[in-house]
Protein backbone atom coordinates (compact mmCIF):
# COMPACT_ATOMS: atom_id res chain seq x y z
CA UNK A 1 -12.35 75.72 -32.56
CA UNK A 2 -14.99 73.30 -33.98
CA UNK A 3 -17.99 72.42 -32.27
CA UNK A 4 -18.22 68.82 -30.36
CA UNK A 5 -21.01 66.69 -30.46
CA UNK A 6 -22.33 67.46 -26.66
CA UNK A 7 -21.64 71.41 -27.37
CA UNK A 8 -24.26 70.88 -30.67
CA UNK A 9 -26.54 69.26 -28.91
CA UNK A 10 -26.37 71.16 -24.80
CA UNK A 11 -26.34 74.72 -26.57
CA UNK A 12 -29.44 77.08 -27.55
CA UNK A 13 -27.58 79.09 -30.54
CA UNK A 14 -24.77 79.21 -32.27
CA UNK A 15 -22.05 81.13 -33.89
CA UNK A 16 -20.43 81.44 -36.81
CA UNK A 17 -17.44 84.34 -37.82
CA UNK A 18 -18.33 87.04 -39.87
CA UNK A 19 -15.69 88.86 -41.73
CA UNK A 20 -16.18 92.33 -39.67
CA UNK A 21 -14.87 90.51 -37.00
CA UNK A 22 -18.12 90.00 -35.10
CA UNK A 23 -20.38 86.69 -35.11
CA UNK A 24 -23.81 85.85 -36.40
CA UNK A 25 -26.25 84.35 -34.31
CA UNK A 26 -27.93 81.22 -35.40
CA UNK A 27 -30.28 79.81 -32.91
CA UNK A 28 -32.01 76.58 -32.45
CA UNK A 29 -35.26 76.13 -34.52
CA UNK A 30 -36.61 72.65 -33.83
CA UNK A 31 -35.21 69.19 -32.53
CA UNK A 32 -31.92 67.41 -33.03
CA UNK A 33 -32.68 64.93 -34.91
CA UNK A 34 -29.73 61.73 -33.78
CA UNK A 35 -29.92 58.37 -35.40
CA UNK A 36 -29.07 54.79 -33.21
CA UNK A 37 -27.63 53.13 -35.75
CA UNK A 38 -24.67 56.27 -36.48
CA UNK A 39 -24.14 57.83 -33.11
CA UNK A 40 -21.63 60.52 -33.84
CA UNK A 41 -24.24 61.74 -36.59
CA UNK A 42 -26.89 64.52 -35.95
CA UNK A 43 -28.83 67.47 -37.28
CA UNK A 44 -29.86 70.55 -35.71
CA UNK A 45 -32.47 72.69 -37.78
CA UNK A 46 -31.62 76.60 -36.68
CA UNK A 47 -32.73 80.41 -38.30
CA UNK A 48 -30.66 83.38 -38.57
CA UNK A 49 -33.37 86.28 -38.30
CA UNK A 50 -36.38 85.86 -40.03
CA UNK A 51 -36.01 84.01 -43.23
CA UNK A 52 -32.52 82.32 -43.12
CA UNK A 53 -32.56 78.89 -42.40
CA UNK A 54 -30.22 76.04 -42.49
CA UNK A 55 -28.42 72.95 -40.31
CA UNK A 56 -25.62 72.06 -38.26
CA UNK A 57 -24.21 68.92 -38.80
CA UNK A 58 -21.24 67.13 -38.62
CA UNK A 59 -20.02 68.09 -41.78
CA UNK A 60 -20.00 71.96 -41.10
CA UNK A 61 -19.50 71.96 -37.31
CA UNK A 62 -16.41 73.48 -37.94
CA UNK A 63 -17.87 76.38 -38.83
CA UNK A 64 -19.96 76.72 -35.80
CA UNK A 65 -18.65 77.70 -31.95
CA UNK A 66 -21.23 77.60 -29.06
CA UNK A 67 -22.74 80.80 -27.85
CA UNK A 68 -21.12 80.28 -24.38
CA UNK A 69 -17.68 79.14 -25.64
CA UNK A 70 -17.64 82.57 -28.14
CA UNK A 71 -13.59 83.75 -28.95
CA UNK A 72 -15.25 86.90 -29.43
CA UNK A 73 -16.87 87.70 -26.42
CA UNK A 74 -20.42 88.47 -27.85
CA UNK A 75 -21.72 85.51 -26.92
């Protein structure tokens, strides 16, 4: 289940599956960043723990579920 633009940008964390079965938390770590001129594009800075950040765009939201909408149940 990929993540939708209003999920990305409604929802304080995210998840992504780990391969024991269980999800890592990324959470939010700034502002979405949207652009007027591409609407279905944006950017959302996040951190998992302390040191590991990265981005959720369109172009890996399929890797991403919302914390709320977790298949796993740990969200």
């Amino acid at each position: 289940m990929a993540l939708t633009r209003v999920q990305a940008l409604r929802s304080p964390a995210f998840h992504v599956d780990a391969d024991n079965g269980k999800c890592d938390r990324w959470r939010r770590n700034g502002n979405t960043q949207t652009w007027k001129t591409r609407p279905d594009d944006f950017r959302i800075p996040v951190v998992y723990g302390l040191r590991n950040y990265g981005q959720v765009t369109p172009a890996n939201a399929d890797r991403f579920h919302a914390e709320e909408d977790c298949p796993h149940g740990n969200g």
